[in-house]
Protein backbone atom coordinates (compact mmCIF):
# COMPACT_ATOMS: atom_id res chain seq x y z
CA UNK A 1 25.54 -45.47 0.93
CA UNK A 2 25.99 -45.67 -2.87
CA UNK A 3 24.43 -43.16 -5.49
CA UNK A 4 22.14 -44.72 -7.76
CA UNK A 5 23.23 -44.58 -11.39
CA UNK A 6 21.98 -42.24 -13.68
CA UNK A 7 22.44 -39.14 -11.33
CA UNK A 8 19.72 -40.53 -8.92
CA UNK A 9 20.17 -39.43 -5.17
CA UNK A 10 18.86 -41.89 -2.33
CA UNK A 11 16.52 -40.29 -0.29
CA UNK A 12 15.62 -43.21 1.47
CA UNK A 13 16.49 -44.04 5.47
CA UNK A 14 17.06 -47.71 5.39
CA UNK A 15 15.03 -49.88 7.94
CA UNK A 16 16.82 -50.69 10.89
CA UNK A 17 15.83 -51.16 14.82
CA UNK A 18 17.82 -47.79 15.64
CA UNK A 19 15.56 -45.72 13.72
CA UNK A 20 13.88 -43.11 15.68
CA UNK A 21 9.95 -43.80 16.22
CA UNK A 22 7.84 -41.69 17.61
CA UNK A 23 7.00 -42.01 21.24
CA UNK A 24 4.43 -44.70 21.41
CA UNK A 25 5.54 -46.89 18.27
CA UNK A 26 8.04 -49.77 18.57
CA UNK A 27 10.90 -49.84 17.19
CA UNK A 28 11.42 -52.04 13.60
CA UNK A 29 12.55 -55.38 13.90
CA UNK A 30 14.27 -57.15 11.42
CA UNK A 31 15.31 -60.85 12.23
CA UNK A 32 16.18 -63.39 10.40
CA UNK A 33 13.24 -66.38 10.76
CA UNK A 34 15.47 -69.21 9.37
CA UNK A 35 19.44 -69.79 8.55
CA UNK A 36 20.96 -71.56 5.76
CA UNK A 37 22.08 -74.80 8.02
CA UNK A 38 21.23 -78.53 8.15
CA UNK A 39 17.77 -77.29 8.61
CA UNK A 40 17.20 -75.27 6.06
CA UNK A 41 18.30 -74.74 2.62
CA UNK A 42 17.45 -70.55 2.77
CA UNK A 43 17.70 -67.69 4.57
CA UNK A 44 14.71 -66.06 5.02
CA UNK A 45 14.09 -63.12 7.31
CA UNK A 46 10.97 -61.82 9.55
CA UNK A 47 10.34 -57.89 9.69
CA UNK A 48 8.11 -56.24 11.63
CA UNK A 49 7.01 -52.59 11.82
CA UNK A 50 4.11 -49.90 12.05
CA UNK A 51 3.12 -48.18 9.19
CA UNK A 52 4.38 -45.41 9.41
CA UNK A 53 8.58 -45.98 10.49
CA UNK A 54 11.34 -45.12 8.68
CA UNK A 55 10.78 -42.79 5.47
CA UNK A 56 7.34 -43.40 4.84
CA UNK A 57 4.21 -41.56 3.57
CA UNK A 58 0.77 -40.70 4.91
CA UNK A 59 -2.74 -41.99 3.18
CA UNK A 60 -5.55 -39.25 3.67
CA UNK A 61 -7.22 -42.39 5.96
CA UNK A 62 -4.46 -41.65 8.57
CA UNK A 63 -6.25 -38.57 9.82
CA UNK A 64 -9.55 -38.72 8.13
CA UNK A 65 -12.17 -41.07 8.30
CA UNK A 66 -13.19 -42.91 5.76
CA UNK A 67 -10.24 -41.49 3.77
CA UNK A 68 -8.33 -43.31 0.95
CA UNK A 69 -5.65 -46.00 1.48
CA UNK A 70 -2.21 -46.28 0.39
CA UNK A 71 -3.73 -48.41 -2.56
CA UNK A 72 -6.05 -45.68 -3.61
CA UNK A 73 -3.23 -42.94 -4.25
CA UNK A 74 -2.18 -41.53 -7.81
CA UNK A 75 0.64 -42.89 -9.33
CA UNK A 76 0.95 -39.33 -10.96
CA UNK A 77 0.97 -37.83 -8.15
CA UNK A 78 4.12 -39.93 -6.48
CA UNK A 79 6.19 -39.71 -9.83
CA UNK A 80 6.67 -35.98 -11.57
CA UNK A 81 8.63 -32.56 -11.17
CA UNK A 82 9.44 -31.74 -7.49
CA UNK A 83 10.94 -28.86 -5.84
CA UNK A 84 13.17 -29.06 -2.93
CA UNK A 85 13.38 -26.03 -0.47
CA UNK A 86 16.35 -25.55 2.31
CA UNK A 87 13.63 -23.74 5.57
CA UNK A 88 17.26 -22.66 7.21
CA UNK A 89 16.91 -22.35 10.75
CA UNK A 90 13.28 -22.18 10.92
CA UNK A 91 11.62 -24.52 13.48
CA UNK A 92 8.33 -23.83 13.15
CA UNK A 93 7.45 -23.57 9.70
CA UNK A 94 4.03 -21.04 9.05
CA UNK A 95 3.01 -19.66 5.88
CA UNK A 96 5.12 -16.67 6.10
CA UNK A 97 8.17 -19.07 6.42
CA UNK A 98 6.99 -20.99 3.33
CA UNK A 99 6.06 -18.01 1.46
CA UNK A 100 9.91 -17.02 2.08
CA UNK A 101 11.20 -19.70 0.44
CA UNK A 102 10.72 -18.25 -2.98
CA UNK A 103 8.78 -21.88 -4.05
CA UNK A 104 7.92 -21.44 -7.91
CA UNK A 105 4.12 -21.13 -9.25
CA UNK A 106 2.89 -24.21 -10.45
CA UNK A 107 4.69 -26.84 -7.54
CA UNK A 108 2.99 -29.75 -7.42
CA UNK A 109 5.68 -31.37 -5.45
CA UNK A 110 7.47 -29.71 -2.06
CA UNK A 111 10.01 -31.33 -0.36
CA UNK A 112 11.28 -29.03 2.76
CA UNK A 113 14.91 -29.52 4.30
CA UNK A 114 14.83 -28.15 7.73
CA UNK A 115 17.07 -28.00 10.54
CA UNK A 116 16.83 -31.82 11.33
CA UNK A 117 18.81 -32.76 8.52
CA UNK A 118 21.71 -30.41 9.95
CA UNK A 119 21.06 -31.56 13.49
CA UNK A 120 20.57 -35.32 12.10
CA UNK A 121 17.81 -36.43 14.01
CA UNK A 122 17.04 -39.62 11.49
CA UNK A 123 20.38 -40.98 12.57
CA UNK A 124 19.65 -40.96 16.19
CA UNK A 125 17.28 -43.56 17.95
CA UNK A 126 15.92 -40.93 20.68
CA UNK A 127 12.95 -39.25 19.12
CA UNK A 128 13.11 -35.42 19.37
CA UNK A 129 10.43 -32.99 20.06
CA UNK A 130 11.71 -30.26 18.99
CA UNK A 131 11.81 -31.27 15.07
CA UNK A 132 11.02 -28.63 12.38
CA UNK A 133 7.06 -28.27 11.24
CA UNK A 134 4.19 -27.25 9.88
CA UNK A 135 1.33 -25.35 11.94
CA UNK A 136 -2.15 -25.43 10.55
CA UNK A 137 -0.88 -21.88 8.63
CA UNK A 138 1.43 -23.86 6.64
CA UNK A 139 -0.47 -26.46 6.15
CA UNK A 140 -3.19 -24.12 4.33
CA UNK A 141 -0.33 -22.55 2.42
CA UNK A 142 0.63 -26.08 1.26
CA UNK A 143 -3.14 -26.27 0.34
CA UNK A 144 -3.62 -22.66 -1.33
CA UNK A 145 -0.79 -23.42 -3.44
CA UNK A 146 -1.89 -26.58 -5.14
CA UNK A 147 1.05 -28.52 -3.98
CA UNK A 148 0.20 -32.59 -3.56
CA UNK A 149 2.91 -33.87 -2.55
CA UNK A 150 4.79 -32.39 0.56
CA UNK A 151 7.53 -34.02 1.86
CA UNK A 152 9.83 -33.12 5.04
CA UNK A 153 13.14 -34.97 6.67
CA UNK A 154 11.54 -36.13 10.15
CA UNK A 155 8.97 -38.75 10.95
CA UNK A 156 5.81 -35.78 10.76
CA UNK A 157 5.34 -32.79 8.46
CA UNK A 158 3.36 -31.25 11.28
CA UNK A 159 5.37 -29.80 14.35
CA UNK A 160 5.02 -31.25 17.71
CA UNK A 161 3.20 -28.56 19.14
CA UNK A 162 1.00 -27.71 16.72
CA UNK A 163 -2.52 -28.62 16.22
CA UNK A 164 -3.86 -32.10 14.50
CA UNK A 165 -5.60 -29.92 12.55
CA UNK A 166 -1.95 -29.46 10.32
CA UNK A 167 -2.45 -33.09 9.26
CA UNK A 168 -6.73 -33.13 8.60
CA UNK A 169 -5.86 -30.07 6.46
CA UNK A 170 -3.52 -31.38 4.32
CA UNK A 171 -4.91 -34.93 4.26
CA UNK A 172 -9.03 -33.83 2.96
CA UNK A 173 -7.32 -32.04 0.57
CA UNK A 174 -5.71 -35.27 -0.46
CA UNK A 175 -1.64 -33.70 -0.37
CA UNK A 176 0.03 -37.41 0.01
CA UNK A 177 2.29 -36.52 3.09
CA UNK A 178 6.10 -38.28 3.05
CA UNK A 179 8.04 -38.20 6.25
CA UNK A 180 11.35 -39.05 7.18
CA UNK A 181 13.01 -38.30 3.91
CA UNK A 182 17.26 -37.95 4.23
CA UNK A 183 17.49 -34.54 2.24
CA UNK A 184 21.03 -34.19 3.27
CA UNK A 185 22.67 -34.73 -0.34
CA UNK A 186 20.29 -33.25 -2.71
CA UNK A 187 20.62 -29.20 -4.00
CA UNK A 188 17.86 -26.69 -3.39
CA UNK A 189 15.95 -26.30 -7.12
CA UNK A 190 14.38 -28.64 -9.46
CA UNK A 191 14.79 -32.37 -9.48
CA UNK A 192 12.62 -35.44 -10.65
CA UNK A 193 10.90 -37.60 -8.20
CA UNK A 194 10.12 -41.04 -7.52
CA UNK A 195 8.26 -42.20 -4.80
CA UNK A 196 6.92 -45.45 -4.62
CA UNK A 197 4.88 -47.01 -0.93
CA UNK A 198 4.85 -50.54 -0.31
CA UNK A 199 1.90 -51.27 -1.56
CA UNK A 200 -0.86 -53.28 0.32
CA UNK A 201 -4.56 -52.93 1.06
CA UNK A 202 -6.21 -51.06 3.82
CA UNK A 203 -3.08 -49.38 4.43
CA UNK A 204 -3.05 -45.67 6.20
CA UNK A 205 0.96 -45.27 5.67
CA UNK A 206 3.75 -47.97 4.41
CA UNK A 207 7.38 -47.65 4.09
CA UNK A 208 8.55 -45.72 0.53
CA UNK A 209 11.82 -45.58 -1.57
CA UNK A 210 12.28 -42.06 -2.41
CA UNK A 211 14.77 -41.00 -5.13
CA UNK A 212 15.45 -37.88 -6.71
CA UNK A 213 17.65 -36.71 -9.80
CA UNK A 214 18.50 -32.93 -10.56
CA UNK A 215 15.83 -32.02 -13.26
């Protein structure tokens, strides 16, 4: 994949049917409805998917009820300063492991690299239990700290094993949640961040392009 211009790094898994999805979801389809041909004078294509394949972010109304939509979420809150963290071989990622990390005062933005960039587990149709995560101790961390946007690199923030209660925190606080990000190219520090959800009504996730540029 090509670098966008200006020093902006792709942090975007494209949509494909080989993505992994997590164990109940079907797979994205992408076919095309209509070839150019005696028939037809375009090429149009039909694409079908959940809400919440691919890089993709969480509304608060994914966990909560009654919670906003994708179409109710900040603009300033998807577009600013963000920070982005390397959790090293941490699986399970509690408040002492994201205290560790050395995360500067004033973060309004988190994204977290963790072990399934290394072991590329976005590149691999079989989903994997044993992705790095939040528990509901992170998750209050993330909270405490003021942070509203927390990104990770697998298709949930919160670890398999964990308790729902690792998303309902972090969702009625209103932390916009963006999963499946490829972290793989960007340094640990500062960058700027752009992250923009397909935007429809009465939406509880949708598909995002994610970009970041060293700040």
């Amino acid at each position: 994949m090509t670098l966008p211009s200006d020093g902006w790094i792709d942090l975007t898994h494209p949509l494909h049917r080989d993505l992994p999805t997590w164990e109940d979801s079907e797979p994205v389809s992408i076919a095309p409805y209509c070839e150019i041909g005696p028939d037809s004078p375009v090429r149009v294509s039909e694409l079908r998917m959940g809400s919440h394949n691919g890089t993709h972010l969480d509304a608060p109304s994914h966990f909560v009820a009654g919670g906003a939509m994708v179409e109710d979420l900040p603009l300033e809150v998807l577009m600013g300063e963000a920070w982005i963290a390397d959790c090293g071989d941490e699986a399970l990622l509690t408040d002492s492991v994201l205290e560790s990390l050395a995360v500067p005062d004033g973060t309004l933005r988190l994204l977290l690299r963790t072990t399934s960039t290394r072991r590329r587990l976005m590149h691999t149709s079989r989903f994997e239990r044993t992705y790095a995560g939040l528990d509901e101790t992170g998750a209050r961390w993330v909270v405490d700290r003021g942070i509203r946007l927390l990104g990770i690199d697998y298709l949930s923030v919160q670890a398999y094993q964990a308790s729902d209660e690792t998303h309902r925190t972090l969702l009625s606080a209103g932390v916009v949640l963006v999963e499946g990000l490829d972290l793989s190219r960007p340094a640990v520090g500062r960058h700027d961040l752009v992250c923009l959800p397909l935007l429809g009504r009465d939406l509880d996730g949708a598909p995002v392009r994610a970009l970041a540029r060293p700040a």
